[in-house]
Every structure is written in C-alpha cells, then in structure tokens.
Protein backbone atom coordinates (compact mmCIF):
# COMPACT_ATOMS: atom_id res chain seq x y z
CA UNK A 1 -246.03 -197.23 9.55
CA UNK A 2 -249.43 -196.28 11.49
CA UNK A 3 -249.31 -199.96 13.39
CA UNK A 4 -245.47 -199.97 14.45
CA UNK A 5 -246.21 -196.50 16.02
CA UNK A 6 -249.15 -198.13 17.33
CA UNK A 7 -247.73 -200.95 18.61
CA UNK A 8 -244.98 -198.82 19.74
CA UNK A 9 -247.12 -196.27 21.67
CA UNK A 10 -249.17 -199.04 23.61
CA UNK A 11 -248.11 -201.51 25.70
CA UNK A 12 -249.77 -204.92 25.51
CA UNK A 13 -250.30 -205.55 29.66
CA UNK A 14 -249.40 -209.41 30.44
CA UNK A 15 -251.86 -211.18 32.45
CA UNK A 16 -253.07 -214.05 33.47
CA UNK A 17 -251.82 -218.13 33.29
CA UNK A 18 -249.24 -219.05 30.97
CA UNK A 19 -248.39 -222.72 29.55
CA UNK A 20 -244.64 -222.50 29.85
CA UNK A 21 -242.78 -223.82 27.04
CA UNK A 22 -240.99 -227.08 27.32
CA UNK A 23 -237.45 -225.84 26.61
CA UNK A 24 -238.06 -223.12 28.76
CA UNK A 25 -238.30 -226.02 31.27
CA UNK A 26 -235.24 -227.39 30.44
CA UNK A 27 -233.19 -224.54 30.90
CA UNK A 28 -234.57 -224.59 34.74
CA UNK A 29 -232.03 -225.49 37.28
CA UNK A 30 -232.06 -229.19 38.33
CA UNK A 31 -234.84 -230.31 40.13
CA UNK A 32 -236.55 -227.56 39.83
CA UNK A 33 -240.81 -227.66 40.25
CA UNK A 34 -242.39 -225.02 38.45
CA UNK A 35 -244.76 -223.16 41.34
CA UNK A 36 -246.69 -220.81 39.01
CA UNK A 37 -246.11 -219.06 35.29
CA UNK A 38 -248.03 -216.12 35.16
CA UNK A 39 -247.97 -213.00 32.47
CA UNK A 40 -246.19 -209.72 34.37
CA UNK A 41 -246.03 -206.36 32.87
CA UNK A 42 -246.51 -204.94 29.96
CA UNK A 43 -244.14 -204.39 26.76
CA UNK A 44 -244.35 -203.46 23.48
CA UNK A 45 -243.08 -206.38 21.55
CA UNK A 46 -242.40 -209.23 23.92
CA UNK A 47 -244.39 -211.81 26.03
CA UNK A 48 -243.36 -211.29 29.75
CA UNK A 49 -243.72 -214.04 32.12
CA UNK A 50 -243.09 -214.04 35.85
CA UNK A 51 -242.23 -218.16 36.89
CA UNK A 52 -242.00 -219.39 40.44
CA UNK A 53 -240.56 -222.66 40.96
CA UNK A 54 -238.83 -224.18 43.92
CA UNK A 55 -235.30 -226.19 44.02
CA UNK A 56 -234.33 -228.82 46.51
CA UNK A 57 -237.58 -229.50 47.58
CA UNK A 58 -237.77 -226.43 50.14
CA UNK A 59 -240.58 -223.38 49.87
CA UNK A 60 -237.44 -220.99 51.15
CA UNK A 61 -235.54 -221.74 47.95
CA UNK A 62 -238.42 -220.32 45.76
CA UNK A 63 -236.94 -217.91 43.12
CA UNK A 64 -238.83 -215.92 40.48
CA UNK A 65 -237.70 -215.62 37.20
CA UNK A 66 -238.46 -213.04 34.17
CA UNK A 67 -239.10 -214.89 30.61
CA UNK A 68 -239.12 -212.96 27.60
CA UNK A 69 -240.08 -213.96 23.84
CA UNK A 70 -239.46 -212.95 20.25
CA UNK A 71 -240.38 -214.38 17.32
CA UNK A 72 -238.94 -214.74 13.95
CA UNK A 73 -234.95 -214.59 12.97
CA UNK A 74 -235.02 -210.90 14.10
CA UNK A 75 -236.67 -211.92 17.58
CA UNK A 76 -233.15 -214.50 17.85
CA UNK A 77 -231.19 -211.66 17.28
CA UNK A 78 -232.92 -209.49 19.82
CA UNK A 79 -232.99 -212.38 22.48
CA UNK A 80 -228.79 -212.78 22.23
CA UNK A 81 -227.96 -209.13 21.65
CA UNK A 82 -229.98 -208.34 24.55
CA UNK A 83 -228.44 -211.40 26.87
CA UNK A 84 -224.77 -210.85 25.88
CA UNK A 85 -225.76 -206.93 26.76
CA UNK A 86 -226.69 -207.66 29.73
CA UNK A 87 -224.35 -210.30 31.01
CA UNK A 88 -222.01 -207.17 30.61
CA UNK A 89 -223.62 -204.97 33.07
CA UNK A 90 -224.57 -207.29 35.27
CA UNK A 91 -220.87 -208.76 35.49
CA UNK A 92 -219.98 -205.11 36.33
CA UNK A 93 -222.54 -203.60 38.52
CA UNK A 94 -224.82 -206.71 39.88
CA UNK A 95 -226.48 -204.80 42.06
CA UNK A 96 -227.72 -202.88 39.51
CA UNK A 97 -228.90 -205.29 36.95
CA UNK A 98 -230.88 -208.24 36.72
CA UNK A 99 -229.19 -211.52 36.53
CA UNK A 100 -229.24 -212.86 32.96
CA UNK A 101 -229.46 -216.76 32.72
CA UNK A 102 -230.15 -218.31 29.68
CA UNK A 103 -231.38 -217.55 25.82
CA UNK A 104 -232.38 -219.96 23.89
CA UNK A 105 -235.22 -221.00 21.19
CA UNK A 106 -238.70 -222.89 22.51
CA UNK A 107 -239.97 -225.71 20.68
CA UNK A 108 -241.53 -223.37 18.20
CA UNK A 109 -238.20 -222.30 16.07
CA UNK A 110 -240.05 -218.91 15.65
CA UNK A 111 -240.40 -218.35 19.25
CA UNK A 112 -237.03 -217.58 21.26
CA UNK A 113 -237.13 -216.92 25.29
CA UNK A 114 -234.63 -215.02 27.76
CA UNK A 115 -234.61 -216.04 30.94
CA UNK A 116 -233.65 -213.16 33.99
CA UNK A 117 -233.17 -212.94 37.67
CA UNK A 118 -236.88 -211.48 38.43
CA UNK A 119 -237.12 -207.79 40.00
CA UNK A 120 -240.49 -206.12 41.31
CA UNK A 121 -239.85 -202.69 39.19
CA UNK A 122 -241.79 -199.56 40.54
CA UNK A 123 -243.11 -196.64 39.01
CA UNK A 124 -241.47 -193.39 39.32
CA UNK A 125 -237.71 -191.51 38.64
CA UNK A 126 -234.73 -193.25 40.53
CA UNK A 127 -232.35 -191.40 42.88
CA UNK A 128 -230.13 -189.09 40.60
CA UNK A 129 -227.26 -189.72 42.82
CA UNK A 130 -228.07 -193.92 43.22
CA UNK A 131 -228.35 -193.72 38.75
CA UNK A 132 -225.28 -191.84 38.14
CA UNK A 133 -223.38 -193.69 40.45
CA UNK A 134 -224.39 -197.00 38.95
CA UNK A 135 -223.83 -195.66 35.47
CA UNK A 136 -220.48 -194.45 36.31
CA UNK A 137 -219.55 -197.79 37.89
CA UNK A 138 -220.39 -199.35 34.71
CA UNK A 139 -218.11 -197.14 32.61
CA UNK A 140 -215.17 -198.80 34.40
CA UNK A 141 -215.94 -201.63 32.08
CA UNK A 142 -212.65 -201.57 29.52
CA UNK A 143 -214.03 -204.17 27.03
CA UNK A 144 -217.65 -204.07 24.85
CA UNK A 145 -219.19 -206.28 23.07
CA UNK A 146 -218.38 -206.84 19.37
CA UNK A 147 -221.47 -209.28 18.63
CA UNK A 148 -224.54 -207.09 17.47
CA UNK A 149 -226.93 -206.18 19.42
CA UNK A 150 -230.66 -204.13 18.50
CA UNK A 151 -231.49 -200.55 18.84
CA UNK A 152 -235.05 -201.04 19.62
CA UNK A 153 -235.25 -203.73 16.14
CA UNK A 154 -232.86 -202.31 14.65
CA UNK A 155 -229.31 -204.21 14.16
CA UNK A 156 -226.79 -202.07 16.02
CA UNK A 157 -223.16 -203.31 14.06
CA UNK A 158 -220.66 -203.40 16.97
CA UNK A 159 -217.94 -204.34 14.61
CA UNK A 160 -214.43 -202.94 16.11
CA UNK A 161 -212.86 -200.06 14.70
CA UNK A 162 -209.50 -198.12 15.65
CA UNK A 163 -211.72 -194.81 16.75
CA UNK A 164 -214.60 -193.52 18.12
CA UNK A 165 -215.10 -191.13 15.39
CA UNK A 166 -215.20 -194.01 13.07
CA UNK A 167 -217.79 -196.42 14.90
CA UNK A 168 -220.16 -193.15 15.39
CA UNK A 169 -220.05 -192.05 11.96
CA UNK A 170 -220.26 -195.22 10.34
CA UNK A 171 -223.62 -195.69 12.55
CA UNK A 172 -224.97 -192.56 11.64
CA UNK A 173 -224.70 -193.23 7.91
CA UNK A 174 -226.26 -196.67 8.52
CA UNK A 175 -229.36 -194.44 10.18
CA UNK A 176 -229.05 -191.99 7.36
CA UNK A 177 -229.12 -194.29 4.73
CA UNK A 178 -231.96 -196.54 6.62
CA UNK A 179 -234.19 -193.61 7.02
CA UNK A 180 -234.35 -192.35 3.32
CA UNK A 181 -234.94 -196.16 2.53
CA UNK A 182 -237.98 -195.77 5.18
CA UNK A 183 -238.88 -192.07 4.07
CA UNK A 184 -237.79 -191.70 0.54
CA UNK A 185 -235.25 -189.12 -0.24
CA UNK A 186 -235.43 -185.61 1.27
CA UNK A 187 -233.39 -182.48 -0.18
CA UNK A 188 -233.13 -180.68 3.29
CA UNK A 189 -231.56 -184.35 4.92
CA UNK A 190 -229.28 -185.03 1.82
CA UNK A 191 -228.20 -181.14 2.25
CA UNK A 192 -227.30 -181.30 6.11
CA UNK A 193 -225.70 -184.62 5.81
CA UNK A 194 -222.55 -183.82 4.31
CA UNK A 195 -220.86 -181.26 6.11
CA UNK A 196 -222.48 -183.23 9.43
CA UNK A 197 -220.65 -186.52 8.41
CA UNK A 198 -217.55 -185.09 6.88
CA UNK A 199 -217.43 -181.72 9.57
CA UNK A 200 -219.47 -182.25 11.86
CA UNK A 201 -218.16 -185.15 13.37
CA UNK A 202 -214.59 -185.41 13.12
CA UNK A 203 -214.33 -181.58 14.42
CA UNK A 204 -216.16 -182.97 17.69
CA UNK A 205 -215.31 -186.30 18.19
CA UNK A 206 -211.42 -186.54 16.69
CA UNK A 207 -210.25 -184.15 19.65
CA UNK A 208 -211.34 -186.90 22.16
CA UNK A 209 -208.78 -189.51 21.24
CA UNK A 210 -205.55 -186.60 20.08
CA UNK A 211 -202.73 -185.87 22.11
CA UNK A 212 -202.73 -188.83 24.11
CA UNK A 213 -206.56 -188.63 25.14
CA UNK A 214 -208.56 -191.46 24.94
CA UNK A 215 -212.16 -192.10 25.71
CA UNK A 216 -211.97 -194.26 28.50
CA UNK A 217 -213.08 -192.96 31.50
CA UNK A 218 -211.11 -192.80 34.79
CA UNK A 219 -213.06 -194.51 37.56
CA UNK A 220 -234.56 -198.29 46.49
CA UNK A 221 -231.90 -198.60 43.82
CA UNK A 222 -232.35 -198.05 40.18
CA UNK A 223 -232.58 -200.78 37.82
CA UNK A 224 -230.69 -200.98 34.24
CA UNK A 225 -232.44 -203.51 31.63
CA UNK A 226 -233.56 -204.22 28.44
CA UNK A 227 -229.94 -202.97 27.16
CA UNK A 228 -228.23 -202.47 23.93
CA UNK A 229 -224.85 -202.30 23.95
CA UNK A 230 -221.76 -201.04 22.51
CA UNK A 231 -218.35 -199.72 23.10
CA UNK A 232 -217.58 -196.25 22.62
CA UNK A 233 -217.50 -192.83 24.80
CA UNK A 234 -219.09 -192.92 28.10
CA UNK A 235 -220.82 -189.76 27.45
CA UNK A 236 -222.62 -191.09 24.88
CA UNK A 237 -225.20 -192.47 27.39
CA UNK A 238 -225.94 -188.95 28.71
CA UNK A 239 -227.65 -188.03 25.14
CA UNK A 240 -231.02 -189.65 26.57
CA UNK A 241 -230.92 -187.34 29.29
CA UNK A 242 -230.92 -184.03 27.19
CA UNK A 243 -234.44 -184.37 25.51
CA UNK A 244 -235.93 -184.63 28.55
CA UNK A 245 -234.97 -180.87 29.07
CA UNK A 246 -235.88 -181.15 32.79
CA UNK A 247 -234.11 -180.75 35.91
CA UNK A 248 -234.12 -184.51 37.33
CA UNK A 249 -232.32 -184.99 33.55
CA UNK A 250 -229.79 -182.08 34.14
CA UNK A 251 -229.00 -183.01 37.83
CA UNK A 252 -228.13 -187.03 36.20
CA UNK A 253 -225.84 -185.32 34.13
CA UNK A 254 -224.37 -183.20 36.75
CA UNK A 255 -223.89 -185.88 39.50
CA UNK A 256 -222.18 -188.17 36.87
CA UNK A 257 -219.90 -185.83 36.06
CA UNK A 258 -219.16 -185.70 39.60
CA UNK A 259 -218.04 -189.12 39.38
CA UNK A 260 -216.72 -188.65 35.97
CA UNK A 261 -215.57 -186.02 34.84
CA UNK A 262 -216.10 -184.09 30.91
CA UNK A 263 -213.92 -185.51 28.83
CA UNK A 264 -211.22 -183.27 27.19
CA UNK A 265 -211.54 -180.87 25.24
CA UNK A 266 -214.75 -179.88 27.64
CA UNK A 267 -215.35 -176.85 25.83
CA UNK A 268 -216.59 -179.45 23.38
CA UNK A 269 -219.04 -181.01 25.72
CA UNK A 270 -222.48 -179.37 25.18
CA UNK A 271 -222.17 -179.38 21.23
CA UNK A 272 -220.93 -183.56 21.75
CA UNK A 273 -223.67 -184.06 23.64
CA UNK A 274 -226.09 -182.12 21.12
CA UNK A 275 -224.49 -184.31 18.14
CA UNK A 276 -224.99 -187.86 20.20
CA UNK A 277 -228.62 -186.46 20.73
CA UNK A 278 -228.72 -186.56 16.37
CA UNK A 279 -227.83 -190.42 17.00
CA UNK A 280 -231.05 -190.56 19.53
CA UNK A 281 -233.36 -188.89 17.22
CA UNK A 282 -232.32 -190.71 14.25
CA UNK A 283 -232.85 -194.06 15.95
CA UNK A 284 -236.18 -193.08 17.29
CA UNK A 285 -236.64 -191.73 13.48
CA UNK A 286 -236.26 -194.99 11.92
CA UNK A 287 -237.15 -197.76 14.36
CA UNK A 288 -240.44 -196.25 14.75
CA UNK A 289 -241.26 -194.98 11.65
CA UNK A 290 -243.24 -192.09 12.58
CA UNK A 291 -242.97 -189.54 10.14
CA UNK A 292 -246.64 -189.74 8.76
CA UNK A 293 -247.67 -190.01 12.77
CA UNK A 294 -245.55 -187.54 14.41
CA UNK A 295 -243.05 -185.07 12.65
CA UNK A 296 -241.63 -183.66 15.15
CA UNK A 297 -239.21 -186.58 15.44
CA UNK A 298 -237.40 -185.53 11.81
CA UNK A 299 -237.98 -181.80 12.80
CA UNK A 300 -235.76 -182.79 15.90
CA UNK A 301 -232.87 -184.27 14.13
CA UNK A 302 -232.97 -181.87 11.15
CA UNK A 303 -233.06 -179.31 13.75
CA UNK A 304 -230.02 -180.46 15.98
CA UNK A 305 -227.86 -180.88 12.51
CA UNK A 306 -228.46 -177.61 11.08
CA UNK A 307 -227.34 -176.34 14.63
CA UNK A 308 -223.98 -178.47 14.26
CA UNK A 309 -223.26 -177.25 10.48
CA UNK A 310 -223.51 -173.66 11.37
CA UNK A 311 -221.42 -174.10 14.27
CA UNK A 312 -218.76 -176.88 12.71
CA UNK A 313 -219.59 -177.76 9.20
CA UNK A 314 -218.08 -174.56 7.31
CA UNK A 315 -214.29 -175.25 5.41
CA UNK A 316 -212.89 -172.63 7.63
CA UNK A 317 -214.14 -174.18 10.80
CA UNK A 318 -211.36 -175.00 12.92
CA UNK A 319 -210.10 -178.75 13.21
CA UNK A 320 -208.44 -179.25 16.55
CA UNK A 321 -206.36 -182.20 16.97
C-alpha cells in the first residue's frame, strides 16, 4: 500500500533522449522524419515523450506530438479508455482538448503507447470563466461512451442503464465492495452503507429524472486531459471542485451554473453535490490505497455519508418523485 501512495505522491520527471518504439513509428503520418524524441513532464505511472518530426519534407510542417505508455493488460485498458475518452471531448470542444491520434501496442506486447496532439501546459489555475465555459460546452454532448474506461487504475463499468440513479449506485457499490476487499471489513462502513445505497441515493438522485426531468443539460485557455469518461449528470463533474473548499473552486461552480443552470429540484443541489463528493472520496479511497498512509481519506467519506443518512437515510424521510 506504502509504494502505490508513493508512487502516487511523486511524480517520476521525464527527461532526456528516448529510442522511440518502432510501432510508434508506424503509426506516424506518411513520410514523416522523426526530428527529436525526448522525455517531457512528469507523471505518475506513464512514460511521457515529446516527438518532433517533419512531413513533406518542409521545417514549417514540424508538429510535436505527446506519447504515452502503459504496461501490462491493465496499461491496454488505460491506453483505449483514455483515447476513446478523449476523442469525445475533443470532437466536442477542440479547442479545449488535445487531439487524440492513435493507441496502439509497441513491439513489446506489455508496453502500449497513445499518441496526442502536443500542448506546452503551464503551471497555475485557469480562467474560471474560460473552464466553465469549456466544461459547459462539453455537456452539450448527448451521447457517452459505453466502453470502460479507468478511474485512476481502476475499471470504471460504463455499461448503459435506464437511470442515473442506477449507474451511480451500482458504481458506488463496486467502490464499496472494492474497498473492504482493499481494507478488510469495517462495522462503521457496513453501518452507513445501507441506508446511503438504499436512502440515500434514490431520495437525491430519483427526483432528477421524475416528472418529465431529465439530466441532460440545456446548452491562455484551459486544457482538459488525461480523461475518464462516462455518461451521467453534468453536475457530477462539479464534485472535484467542492474539496478544494476555496474560492477559485466556488466561483467554477458559480460561473457554470451561469451557463448551466441547477438542475431541478435545486433545493437538492448542495446535498447532490455532497453525495457525488462520497463517489470522489471513495475513488481516491481505493485507487490509492492509503488508509495505513493517510486516514483522513476514509474519515472524509465516512464523514460525508453519515451527513447524508441523518439528513435522507431515515424510513420517514421524504421520497419526492
């Protein structure tokens, strides 16, 4: 547990001359004559590479590119989940995305690469206005993916189901049942997770698709990458911004809802976006295995559904439809 959070925690910085792989090669445009191949960056679990090459013989058509490489049958999984992801945003906001090109395996079957459009990233908090406008562009997407895609390393199942309530719940049992596997069993988690699955839930996330509703929404720049998607509600991606518990965070929410606005029934909103927060923590919870390293990542979740069952979890809390 001790090395994931290591590994986790410290990013291995990318440097120096890299002998590109030969399929890598062949997954180049036509003609194409590799300039340079260079490690960029730094990331936890990946080898980043920034390639120069040239096409057509002329210095002006030099483009860079972004390689990235897992290993093992999980890497594979990582590699296409993350392309298909991708190809999704970028096919809705390009300007906001980097160009996915190709996945494939090199000639080590253990090694798989992902090839994008390459971006100079900078340090620092985007525009709130530029993010939430880009993120609320994106929710105009009406179709997800279905194929899985990874949480981190964890297998996110995308398979369809008729409701939201039904996706979310049936991914929060996954975590649930994936973190006493990781953990062993805990009375206070097995206690909280009943009335959180079977109250909980439904009482918050039901409302959203009753009486005609649906979760759909209506309608230097920042950079999204390294995505993970799904289809559901398009508050769900606000969760990340409510740990942060600062007021770049709160204005993001604010100016998307600008664009957007709180789905019905809003009076719901603040205790939906503390219950998608419970699907943050018990991501982070499992996928880095921290409990022996840092606590307060179970104290979190534990925390947040305690604060749900008192509120929603009682037999006589009201169900509104």
């Amino acid at each position: 547990m001790e090395g994931y959070f290591d590994t986790q925690s410290n990013a291995k910085v990318h440097d120096g001359p890299v002998v590109l792989d030969e399929n890598v090669r062949k997954h180049l445009p036509a003609g194409s004559k590799v300039l340079s191949s260079r490690g960029h960056g730094a990331s936890n679990w990946n080898k980043l590479v920034r390639l120069d090459a040239q096409t057509d013989g002329s210095p002006a058509s030099l483009f860079p590119q972004g390689e990235k490489i897992s290993e093992g049958t999980k890497g594979l999984g990582m590699i296409q989940g993350e392309y298909e992801s991708m190809l999704l945003i970028y096919k809705t906001v390009p300007d906001f995305a980097p160009q996915p090109l190709v996945w494939s395996t090199c000639t080590d079957p253990d090694l798989h690469f992902l090839l994008f459009s390459f971006h100079e990233l900078h340090k620092g908090l985007p525009s709130t206005d530029r993010l939430a406008y880009a993120v609320a562009q994106l929710h105009t997407l009406n179709s997800g993916s279905t194929s899985p895609s990874y949480n981190g390393v964890l297998p996110q199942d995308n398979t369809w189901t008729e409701t939201w309530e039904e996706f979310y719940s049936r991914g929060m049992k996954r975590m649930l049942q994936l973190e006493e596997e990781a953990r062993g069993p805990s009375e206070e988690l097995e206690e909280i997770s009943r009335p959180f699955l079977e109250k909980v839930i439904p009482r918050l996330l039901r409302p959203l698709e009753a009486e005609g509703r649906s979760i759909e929404p209506d309608t230097g720049e920042p950079m999204m990458f390294d995505a993970s998607a799904f289809w559901g509600h398009n508050e769900y991606e606000l969760s990340t911004m409510r740990p942060l518990d600062n007021d770049w965070g709160r204005e993001c929410m604010a100016s998307y809802h600008r664009r957007i606005p709180k789905s019905e029934p809003r009076e719901d909103w603040d205790a939906r976006n503390t219950l998608y927060v419970t699907g943050v923590h018990s991501k982070s919870n499992v996928a880095e295995r921290v409990y022996q390293a840092n606590l307060n990542f179970s104290s979190r979740l534990i925390d947040e559904m305690w604060k749900l069952a008192d509120e929603f979890g009682s037999d006589d809390a009201e169900m509104l439809e």
